[in-house]
Protein backbone atom coordinates (compact mmCIF):
# COMPACT_ATOMS: atom_id res chain seq x y z
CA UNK A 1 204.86 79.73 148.95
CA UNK A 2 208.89 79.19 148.84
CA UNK A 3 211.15 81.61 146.95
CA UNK A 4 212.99 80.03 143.86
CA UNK A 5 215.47 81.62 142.48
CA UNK A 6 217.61 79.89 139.45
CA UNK A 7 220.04 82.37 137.53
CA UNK A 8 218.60 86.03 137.43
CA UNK A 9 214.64 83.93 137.40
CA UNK A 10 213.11 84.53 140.75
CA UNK A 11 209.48 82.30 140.64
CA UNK A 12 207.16 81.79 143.98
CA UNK A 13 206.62 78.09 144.33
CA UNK A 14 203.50 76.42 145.51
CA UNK A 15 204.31 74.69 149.04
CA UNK A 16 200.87 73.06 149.62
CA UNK A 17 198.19 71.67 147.10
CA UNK A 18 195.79 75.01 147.90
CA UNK A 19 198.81 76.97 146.83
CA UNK A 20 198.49 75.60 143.20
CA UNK A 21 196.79 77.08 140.54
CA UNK A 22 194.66 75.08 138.03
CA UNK A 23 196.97 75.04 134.99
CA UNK A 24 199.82 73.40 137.53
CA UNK A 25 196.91 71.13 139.12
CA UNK A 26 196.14 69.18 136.09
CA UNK A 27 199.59 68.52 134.14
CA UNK A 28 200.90 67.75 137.95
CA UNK A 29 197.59 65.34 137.96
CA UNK A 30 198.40 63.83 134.82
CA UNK A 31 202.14 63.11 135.66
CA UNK A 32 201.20 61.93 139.41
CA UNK A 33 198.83 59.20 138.35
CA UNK A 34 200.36 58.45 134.88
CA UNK A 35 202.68 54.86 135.55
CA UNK A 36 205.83 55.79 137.03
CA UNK A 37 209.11 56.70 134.92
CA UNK A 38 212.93 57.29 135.96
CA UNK A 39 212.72 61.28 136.20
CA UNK A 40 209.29 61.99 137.70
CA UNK A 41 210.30 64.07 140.60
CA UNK A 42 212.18 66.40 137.66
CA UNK A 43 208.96 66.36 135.72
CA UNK A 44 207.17 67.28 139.00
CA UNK A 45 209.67 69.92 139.86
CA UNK A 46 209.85 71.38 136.62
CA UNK A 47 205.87 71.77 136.41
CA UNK A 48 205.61 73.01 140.20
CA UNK A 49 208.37 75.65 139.47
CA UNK A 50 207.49 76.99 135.93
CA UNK A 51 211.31 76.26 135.29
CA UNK A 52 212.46 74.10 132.26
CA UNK A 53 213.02 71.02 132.03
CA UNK A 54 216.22 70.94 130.60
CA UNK A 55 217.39 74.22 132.60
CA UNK A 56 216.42 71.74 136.09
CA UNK A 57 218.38 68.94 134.47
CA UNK A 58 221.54 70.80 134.16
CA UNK A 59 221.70 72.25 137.77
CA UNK A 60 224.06 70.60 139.79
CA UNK A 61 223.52 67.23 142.31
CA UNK A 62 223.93 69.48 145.10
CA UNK A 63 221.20 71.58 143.56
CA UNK A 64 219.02 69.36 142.73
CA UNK A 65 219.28 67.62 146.05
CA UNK A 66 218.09 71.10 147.75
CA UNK A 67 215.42 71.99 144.83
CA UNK A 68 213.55 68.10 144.71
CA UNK A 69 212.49 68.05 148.36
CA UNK A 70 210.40 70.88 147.01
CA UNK A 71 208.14 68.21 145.79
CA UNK A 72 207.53 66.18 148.70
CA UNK A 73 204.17 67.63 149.77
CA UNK A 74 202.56 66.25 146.44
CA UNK A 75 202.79 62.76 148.03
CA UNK A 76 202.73 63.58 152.42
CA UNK A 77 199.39 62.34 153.43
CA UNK A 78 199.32 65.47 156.18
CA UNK A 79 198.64 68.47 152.73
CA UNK A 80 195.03 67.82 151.39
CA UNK A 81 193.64 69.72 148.21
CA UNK A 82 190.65 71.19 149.58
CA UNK A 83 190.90 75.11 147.24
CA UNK A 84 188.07 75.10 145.08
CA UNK A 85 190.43 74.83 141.09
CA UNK A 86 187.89 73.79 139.04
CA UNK A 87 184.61 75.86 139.77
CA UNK A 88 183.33 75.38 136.75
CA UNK A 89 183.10 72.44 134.13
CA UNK A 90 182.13 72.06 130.37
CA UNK A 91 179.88 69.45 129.25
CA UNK A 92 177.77 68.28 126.28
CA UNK A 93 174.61 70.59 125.59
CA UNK A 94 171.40 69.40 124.95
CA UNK A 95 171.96 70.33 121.44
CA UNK A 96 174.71 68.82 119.31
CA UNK A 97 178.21 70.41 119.04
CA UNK A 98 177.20 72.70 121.95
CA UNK A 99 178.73 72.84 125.17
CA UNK A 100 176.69 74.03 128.99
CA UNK A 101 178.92 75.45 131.82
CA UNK A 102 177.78 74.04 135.17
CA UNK A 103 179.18 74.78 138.74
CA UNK A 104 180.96 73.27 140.98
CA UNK A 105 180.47 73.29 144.98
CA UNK A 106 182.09 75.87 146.61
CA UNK A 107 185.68 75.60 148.20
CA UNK A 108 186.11 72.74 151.29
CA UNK A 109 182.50 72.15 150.20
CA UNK A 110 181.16 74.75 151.99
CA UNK A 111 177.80 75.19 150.57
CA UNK A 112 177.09 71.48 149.99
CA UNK A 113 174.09 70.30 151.44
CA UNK A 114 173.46 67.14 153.18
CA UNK A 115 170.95 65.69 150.57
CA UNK A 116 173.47 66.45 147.71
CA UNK A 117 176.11 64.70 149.72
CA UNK A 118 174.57 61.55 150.71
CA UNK A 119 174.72 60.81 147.01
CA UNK A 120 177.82 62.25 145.70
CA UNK A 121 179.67 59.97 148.90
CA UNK A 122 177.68 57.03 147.72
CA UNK A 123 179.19 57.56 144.25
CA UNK A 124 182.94 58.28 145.35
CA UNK A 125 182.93 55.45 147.70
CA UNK A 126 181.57 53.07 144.68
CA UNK A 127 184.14 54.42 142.33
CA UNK A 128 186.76 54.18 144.73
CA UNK A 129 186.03 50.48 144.93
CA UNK A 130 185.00 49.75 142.03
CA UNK A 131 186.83 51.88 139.40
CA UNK A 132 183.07 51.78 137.18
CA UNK A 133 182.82 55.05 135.07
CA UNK A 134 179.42 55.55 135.61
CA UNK A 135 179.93 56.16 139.22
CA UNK A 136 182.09 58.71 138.73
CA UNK A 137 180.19 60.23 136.09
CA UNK A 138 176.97 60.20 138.61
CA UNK A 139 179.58 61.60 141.17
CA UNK A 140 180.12 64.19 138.95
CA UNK A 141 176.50 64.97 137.76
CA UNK A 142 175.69 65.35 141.71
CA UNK A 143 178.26 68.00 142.43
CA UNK A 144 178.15 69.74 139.07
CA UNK A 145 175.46 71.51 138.02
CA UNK A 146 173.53 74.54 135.77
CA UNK A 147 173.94 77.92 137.24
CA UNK A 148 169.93 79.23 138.15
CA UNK A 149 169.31 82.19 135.86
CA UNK A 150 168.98 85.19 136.97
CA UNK A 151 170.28 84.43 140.07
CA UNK A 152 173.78 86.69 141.43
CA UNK A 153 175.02 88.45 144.71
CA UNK A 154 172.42 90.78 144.31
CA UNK A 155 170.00 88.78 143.82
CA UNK A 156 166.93 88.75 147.01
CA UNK A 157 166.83 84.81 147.17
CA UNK A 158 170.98 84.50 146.82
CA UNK A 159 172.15 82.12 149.71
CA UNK A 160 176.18 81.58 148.14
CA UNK A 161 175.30 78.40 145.46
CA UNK A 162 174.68 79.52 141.95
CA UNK A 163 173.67 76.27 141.23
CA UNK A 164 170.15 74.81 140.45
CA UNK A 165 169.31 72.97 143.42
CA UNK A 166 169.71 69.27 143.54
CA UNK A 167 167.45 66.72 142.19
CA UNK A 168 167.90 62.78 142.42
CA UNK A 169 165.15 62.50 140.07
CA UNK A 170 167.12 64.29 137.35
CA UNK A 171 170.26 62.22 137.81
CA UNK A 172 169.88 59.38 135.37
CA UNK A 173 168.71 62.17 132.64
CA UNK A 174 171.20 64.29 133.07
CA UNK A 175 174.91 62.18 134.05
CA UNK A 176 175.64 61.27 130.31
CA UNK A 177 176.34 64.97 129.47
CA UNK A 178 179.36 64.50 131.69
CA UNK A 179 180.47 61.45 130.03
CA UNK A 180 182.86 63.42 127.53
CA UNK A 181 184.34 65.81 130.19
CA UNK A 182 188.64 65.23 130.37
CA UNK A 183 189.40 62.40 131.55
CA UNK A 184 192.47 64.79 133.96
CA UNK A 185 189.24 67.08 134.62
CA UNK A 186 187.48 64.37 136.08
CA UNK A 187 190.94 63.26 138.38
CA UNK A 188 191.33 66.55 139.74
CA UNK A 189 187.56 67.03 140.87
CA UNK A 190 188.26 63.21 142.79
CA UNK A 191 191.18 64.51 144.39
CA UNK A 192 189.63 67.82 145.55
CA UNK A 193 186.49 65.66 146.73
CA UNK A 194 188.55 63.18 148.70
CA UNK A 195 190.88 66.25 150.43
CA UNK A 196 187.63 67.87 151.58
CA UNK A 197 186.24 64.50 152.41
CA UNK A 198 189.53 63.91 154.87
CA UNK A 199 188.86 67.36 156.28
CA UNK A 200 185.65 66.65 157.43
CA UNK A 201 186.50 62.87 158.73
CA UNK A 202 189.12 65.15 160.81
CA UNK A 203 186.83 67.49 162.04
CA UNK A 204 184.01 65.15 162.58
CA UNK A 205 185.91 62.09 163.81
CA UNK A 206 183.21 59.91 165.01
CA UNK A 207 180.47 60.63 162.85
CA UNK A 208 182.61 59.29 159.95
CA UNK A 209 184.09 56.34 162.24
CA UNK A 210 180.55 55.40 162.97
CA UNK A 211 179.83 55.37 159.27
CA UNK A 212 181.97 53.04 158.22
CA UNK A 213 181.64 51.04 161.22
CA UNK A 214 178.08 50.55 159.75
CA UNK A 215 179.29 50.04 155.96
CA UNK A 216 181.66 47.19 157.38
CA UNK A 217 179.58 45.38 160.14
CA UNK A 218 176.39 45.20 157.62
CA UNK A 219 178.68 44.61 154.35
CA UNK A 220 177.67 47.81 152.75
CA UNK A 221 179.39 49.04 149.51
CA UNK A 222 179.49 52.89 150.94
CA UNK A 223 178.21 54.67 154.39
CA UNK A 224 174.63 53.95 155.64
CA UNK A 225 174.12 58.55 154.90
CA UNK A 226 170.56 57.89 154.45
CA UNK A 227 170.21 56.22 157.68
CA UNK A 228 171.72 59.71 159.61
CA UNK A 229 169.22 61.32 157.76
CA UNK A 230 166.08 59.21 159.04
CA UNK A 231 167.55 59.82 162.50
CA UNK A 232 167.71 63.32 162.26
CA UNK A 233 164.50 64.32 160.93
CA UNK A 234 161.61 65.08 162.78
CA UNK A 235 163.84 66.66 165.42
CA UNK A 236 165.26 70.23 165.28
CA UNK A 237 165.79 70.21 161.32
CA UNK A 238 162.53 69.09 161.02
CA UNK A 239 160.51 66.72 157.77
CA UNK A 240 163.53 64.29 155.86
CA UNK A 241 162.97 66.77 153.11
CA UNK A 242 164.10 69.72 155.27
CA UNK A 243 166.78 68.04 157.13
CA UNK A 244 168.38 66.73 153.40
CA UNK A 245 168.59 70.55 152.37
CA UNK A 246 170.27 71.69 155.59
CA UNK A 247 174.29 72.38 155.04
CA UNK A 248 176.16 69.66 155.51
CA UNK A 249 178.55 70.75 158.01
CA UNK A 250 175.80 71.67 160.06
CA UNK A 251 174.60 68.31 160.04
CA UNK A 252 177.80 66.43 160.69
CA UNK A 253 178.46 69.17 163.73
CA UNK A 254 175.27 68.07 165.42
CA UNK A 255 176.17 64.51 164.92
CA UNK A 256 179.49 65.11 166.22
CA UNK A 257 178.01 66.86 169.21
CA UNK A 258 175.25 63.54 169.76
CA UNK A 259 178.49 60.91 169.17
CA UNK A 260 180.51 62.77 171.99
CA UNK A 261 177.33 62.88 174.60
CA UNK A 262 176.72 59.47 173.97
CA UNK A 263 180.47 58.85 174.55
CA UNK A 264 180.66 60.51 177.72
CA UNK A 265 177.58 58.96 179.22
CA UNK A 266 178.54 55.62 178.18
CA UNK A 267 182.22 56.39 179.79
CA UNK A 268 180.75 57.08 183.00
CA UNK A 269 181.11 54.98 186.02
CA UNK A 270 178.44 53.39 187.45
């Protein structure tokens, strides 16, 4: 957080994306992706700061030259939105004029498993290429989901995820109910997914290197997941079905760990 102060106003102001809150997230969303207009970084600096517009514009060049660079980590490639803003979303009921809460994923993804990302990837990848609504909708409908009833912290069978547990079967039933969440909604759960997405490609360099090696050299449209996952079972996480609901950063660790052996033995000299 930096230290504003403009006039006898003192305001803390966000220096990283995790740093935001979600009701700076989604107007800073809206004005980042909206076509570009003379005055954006003011716009940007007035909705990072909580100061007003007009109170920004009057501040001297000098000012402004010191206040604006206070902006720059919306657009450096290095500061990745990986906090958890949006936990929750609203979407159509199975009644008319009603509205269901589900849950999102926990924060950096950290109680995603494998299974449930093998599909959600599939879908961001698609939508990335191919801008197609219904893959971000079935994007969506992966990661988002009911909350299990009944089920809390104190619950025996509580293992962090208050979601009902994922089922590709339920997928084409269930994705028009997110057809009607904001548009700005939708943006912001894309950018969080492709921060955490970047985290792990850093942490797990080769497993995500050997992915799209795969996608490219066989002309995929998105990573070869379900191929991992053939690999893997039958070994220490045991049937497909029990390696899919393993957590996902367990998975990509061991693959990490197999791409590095295979590395150094390869490396080796003869």
């Amino acid at each position: 957080m930096e230290t504003l102060q403009i006039g006898n106003i003192t305001k803390q102001v966000p220096s990283t994306w995790n740093e935001l809150r979600r009701q700076q997230l989604l107007p800073l969303l809206a004005e980042l992706y909206a076509p570009e207009r003379p005055g954006r970084r003011l716009r940007l600096l007035a909705l990072l700061t909580g100061f007003p517009l007009p109170l920004l514009g009057t501040q001297p060049v000098v000012v402004l030259a010191q206040l604006l660079p206070l902006t720059d980590f919306l657009f450096a490639e290095e500061h990745l939105l990986t906090a958890q803003l949006l936990p929750t979303l609203r979407v159509a009921g199975r009644r008319l004029r009603r509205q269901s809460t589900w849950h999102g994923p926990r924060e950096y993804l950290r109680n995603l498993l494998f299974g449930e990302f093998m599909f959600a990837d599939t879908y961001f990848v698609l939508y990335s290429q191919h801008q197609r609504p219904e893959h971000l909708d079935k994007f969506l409908t992966v990661l988002y989901r009911p909350a299990q009833e009944g089920l809390d912290v104190h619950h025996p069978d509580w293992k962090g995820d208050v979601r009902v547990r994922f089922n590709e079967h339920q997928l084409e039933a269930r994705t028009p109910r997110v057809a009607k969440v904001p548009a700005i909604e939708k943006l912001a759960v894309l950018t969080w997914y492709r921060g955490c997405r970047a985290q792990l490609a850093q942490e797990f360099p080769d497993v995500f290197t050997a992915a799209e090696s795969i996608q490219q050299a066989e002309d995929q449209q998105a990573p070869d997941w379900s191929r991992v996952l053939r690999k893997l079972s039958g070994g220490a996480f045991g049937t497909l079905q029990q390696t899919a609901e393993q957590p996902l950063r367990l998975i990509l660790a061991e693959m990490q760990d197999a791409a590095e052996e295979y590395n150094r033995l390869k490396n080796q000299p003869r």
